[in-house]
N, C-alpha and C. Protein backbone atom coordinates (compact mmCIF):
# COMPACT_ATOMS: atom_id res chain seq x y z
N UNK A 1 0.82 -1.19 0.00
CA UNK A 1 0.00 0.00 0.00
C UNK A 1 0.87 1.27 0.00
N UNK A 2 1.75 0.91 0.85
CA UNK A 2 2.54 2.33 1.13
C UNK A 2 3.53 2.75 -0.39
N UNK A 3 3.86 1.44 -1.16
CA UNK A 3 4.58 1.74 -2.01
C UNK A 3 3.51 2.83 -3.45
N UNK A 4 2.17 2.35 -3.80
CA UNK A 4 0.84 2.80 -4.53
C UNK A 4 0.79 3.61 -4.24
N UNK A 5 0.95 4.61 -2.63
CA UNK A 5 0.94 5.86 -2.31
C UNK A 5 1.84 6.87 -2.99
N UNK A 6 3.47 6.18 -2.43
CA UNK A 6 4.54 6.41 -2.79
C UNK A 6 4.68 6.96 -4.31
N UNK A 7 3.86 5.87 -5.09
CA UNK A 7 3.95 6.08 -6.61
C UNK A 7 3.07 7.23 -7.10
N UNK A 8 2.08 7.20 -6.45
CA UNK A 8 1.24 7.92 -6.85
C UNK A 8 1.70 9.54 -6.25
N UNK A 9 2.17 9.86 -5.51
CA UNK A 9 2.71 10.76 -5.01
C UNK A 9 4.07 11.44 -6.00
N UNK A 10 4.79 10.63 -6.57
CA UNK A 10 6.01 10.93 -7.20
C UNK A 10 5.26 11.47 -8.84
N UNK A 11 4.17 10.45 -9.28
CA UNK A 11 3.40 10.56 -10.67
C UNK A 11 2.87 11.79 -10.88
N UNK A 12 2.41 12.64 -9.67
CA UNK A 12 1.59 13.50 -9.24
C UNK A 12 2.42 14.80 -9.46
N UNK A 13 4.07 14.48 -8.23
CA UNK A 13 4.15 15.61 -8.56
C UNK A 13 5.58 15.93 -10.43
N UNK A 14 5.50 14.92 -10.53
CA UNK A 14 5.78 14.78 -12.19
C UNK A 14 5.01 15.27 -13.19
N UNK A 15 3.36 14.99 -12.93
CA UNK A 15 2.78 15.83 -13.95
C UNK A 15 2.75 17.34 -13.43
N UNK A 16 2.94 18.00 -12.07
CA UNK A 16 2.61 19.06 -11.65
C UNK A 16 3.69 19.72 -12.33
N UNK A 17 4.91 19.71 -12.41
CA UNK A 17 6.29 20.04 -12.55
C UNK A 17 6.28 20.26 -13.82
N UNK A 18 5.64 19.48 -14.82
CA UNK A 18 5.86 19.19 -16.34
C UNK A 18 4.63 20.47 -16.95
N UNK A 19 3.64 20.35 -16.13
CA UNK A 19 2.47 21.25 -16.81
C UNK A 19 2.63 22.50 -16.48
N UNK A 20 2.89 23.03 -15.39
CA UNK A 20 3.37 24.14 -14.83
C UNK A 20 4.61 24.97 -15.50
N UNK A 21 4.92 24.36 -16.28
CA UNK A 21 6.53 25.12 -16.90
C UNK A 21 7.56 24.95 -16.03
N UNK A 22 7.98 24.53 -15.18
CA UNK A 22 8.68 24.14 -14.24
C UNK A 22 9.88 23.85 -14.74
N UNK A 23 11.09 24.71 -15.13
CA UNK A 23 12.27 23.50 -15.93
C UNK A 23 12.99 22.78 -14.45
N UNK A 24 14.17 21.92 -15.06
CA UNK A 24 14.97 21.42 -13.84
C UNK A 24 15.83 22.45 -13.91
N UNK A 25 16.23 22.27 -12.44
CA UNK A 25 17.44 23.34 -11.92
C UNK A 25 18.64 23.31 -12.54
N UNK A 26 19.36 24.19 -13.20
CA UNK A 26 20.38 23.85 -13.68
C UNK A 26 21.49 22.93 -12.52
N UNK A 27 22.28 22.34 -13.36
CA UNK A 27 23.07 21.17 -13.20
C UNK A 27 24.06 21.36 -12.39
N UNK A 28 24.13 20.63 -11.36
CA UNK A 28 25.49 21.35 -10.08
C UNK A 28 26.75 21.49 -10.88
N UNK A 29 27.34 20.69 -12.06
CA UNK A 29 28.27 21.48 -12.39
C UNK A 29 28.43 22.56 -13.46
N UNK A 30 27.08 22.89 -13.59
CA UNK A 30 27.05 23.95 -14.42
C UNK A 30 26.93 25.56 -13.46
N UNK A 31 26.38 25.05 -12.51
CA UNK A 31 26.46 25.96 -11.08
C UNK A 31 27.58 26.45 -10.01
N UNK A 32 28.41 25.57 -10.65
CA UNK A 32 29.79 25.63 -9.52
C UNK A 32 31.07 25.26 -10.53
N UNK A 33 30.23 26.15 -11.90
CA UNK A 33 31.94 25.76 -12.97
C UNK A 33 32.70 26.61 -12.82
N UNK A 34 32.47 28.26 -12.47
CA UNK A 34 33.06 29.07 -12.37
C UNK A 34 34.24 29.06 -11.14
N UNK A 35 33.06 28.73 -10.09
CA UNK A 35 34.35 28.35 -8.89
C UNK A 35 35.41 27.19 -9.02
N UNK A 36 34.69 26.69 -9.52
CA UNK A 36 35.89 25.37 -9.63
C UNK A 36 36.84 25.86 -10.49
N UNK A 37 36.67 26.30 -11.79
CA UNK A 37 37.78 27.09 -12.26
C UNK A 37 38.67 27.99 -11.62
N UNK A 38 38.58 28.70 -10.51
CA UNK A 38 39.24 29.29 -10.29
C UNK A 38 40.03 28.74 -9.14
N UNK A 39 39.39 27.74 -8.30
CA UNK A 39 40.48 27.04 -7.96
C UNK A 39 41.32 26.17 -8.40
N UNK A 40 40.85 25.81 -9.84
CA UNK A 40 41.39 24.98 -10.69
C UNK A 40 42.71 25.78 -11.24
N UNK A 41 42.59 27.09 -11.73
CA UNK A 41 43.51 28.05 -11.99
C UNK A 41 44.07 28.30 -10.57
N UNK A 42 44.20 28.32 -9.47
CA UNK A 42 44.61 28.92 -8.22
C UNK A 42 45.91 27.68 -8.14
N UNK A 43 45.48 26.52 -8.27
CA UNK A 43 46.28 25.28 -7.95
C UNK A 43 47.63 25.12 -8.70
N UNK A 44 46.64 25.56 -9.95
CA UNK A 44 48.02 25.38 -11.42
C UNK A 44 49.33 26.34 -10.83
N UNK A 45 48.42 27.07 -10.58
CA UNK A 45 49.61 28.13 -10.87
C UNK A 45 50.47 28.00 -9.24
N UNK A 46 50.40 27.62 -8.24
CA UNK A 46 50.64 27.74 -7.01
C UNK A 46 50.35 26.19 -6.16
N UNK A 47 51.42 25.65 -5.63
CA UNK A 47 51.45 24.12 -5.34
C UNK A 47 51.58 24.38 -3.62
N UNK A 48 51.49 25.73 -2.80
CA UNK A 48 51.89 25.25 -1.59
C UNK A 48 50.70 24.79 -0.44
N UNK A 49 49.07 25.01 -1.47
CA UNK A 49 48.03 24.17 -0.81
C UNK A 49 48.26 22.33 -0.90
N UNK A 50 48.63 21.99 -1.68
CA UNK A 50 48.99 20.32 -2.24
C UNK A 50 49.99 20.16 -1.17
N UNK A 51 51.45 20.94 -0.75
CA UNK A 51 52.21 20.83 0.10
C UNK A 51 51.79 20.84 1.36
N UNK A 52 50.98 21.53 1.69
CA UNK A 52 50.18 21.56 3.08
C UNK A 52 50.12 20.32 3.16
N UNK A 53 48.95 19.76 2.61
CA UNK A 53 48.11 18.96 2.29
C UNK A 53 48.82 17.65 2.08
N UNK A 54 49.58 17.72 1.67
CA UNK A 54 50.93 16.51 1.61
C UNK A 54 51.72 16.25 2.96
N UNK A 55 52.04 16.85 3.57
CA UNK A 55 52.71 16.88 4.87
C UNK A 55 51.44 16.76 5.71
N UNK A 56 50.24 16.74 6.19
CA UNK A 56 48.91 16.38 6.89
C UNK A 56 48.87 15.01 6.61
N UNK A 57 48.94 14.62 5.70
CA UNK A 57 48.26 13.41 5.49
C UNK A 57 49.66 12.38 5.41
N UNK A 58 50.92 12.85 4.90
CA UNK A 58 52.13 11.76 4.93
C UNK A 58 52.82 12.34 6.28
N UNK A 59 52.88 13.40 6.80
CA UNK A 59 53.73 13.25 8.08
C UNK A 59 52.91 13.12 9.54
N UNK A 60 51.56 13.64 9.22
CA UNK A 60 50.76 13.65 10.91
C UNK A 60 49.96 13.06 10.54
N UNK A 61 49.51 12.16 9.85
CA UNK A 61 48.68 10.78 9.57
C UNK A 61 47.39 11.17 10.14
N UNK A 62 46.50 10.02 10.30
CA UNK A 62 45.26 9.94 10.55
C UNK A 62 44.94 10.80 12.22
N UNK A 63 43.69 11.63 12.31
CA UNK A 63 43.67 11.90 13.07
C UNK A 63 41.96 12.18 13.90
N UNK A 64 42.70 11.32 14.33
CA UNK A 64 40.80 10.60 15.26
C UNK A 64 40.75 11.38 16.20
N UNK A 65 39.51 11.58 16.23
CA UNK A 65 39.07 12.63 17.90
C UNK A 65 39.49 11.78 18.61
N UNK A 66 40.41 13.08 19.70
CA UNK A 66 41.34 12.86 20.79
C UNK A 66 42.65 12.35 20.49
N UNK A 67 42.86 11.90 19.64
CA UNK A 67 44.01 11.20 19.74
C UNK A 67 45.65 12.58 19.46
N UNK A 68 46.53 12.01 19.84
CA UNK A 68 47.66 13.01 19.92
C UNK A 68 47.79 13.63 18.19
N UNK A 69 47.21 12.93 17.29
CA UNK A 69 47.59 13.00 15.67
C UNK A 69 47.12 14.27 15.37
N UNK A 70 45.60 14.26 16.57
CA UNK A 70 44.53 15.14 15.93
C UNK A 70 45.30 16.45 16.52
N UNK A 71 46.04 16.51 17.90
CA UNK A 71 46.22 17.70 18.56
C UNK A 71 47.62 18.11 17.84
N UNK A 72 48.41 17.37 17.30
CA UNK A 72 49.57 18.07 16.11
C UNK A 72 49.31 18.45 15.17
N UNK A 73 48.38 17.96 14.92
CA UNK A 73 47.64 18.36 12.97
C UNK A 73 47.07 19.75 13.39
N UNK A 74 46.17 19.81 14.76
CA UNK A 74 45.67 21.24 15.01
C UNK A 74 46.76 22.28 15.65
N UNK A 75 48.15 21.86 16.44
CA UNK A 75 48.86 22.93 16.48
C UNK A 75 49.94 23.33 15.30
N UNK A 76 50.00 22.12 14.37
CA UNK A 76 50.29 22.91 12.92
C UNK A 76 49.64 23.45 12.15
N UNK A 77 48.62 23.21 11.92
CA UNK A 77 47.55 24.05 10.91
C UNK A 77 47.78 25.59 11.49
N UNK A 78 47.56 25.85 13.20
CA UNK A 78 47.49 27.11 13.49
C UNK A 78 48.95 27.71 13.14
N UNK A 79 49.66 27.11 13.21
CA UNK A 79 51.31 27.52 13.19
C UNK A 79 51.57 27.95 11.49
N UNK A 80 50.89 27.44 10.66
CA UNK A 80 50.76 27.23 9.27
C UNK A 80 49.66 28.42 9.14
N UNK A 81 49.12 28.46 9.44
CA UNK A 81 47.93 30.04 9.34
C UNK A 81 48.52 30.97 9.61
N UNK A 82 49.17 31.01 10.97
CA UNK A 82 49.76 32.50 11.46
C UNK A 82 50.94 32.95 10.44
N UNK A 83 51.82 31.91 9.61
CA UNK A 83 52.84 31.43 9.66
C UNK A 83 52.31 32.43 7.43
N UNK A 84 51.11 32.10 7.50
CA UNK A 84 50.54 32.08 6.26
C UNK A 84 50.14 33.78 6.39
N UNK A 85 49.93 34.49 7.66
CA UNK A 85 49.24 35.72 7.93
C UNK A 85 48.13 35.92 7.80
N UNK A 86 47.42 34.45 8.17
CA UNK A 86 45.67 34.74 8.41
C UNK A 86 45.74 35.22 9.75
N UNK A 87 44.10 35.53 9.52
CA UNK A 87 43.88 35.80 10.81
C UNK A 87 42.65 35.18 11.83
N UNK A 88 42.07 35.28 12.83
CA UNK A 88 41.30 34.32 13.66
C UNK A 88 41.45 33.19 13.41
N UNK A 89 42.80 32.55 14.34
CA UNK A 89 43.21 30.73 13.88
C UNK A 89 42.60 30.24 14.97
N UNK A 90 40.90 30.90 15.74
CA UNK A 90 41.05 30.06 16.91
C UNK A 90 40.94 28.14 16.65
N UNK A 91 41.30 27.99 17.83
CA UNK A 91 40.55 26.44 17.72
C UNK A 91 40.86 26.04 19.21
N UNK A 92 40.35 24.86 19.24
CA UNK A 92 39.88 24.22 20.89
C UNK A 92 41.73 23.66 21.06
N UNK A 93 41.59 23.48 22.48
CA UNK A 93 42.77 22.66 22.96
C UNK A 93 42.62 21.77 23.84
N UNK A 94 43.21 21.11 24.27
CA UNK A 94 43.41 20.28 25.16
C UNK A 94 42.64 18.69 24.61
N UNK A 95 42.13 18.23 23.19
CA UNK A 95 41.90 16.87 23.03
C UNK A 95 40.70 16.67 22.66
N UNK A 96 39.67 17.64 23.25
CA UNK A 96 38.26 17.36 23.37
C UNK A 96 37.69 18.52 22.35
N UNK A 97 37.81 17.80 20.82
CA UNK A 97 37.31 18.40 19.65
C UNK A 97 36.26 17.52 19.01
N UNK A 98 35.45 18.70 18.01
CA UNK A 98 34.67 18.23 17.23
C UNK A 98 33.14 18.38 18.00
């Protein structure tokens, strides 16, 4: 029964959508081509996000809430921000993240 509902519910709002002029939403990557290009261009040209990102994952490995991995990965990232001249690097200390 519940599935006849189900169907009839989806049929319903298929013809509503179709008669109404309703188009579909354009296409998520037709929505997010521009940004992606530009980080796509940001990357090419500049490798020291990949380097970050390379040293996180091959030198401070996996990092599980609480564990010591997670609290080096978070006092380098901040050290790597300040280090970068952002600004507001807060974040939690002492283990008990997320």
């Amino acid at each position: 029964m519940m599935r006849y509902v189900l169907g009839l519910f989806l049929t319903a709002c298929a013809l509503l959508a179709s008669c109404s002029g309703l188009s579909a939403a354009e296409p998520l990557y037709q929505t997010y081509r521009a940004t992606a290009d530009k980080l796509i261009g940001a990357a090419l040209e500049d490798t020291g996000g990949y380097e970050k990102l390379a040293f996180l994952c091959d030198r401070i490995g996996n990092r599980l809430c609480g564990s010591s991995a997670l609290d080096r990965a978070i006092q380098w990232a901040a050290a790597q921000m300040k280090k970068d001249g952002l600004e507001n690097r807060g974040y939690a200390q002492g283990g008990h993240h997320g």
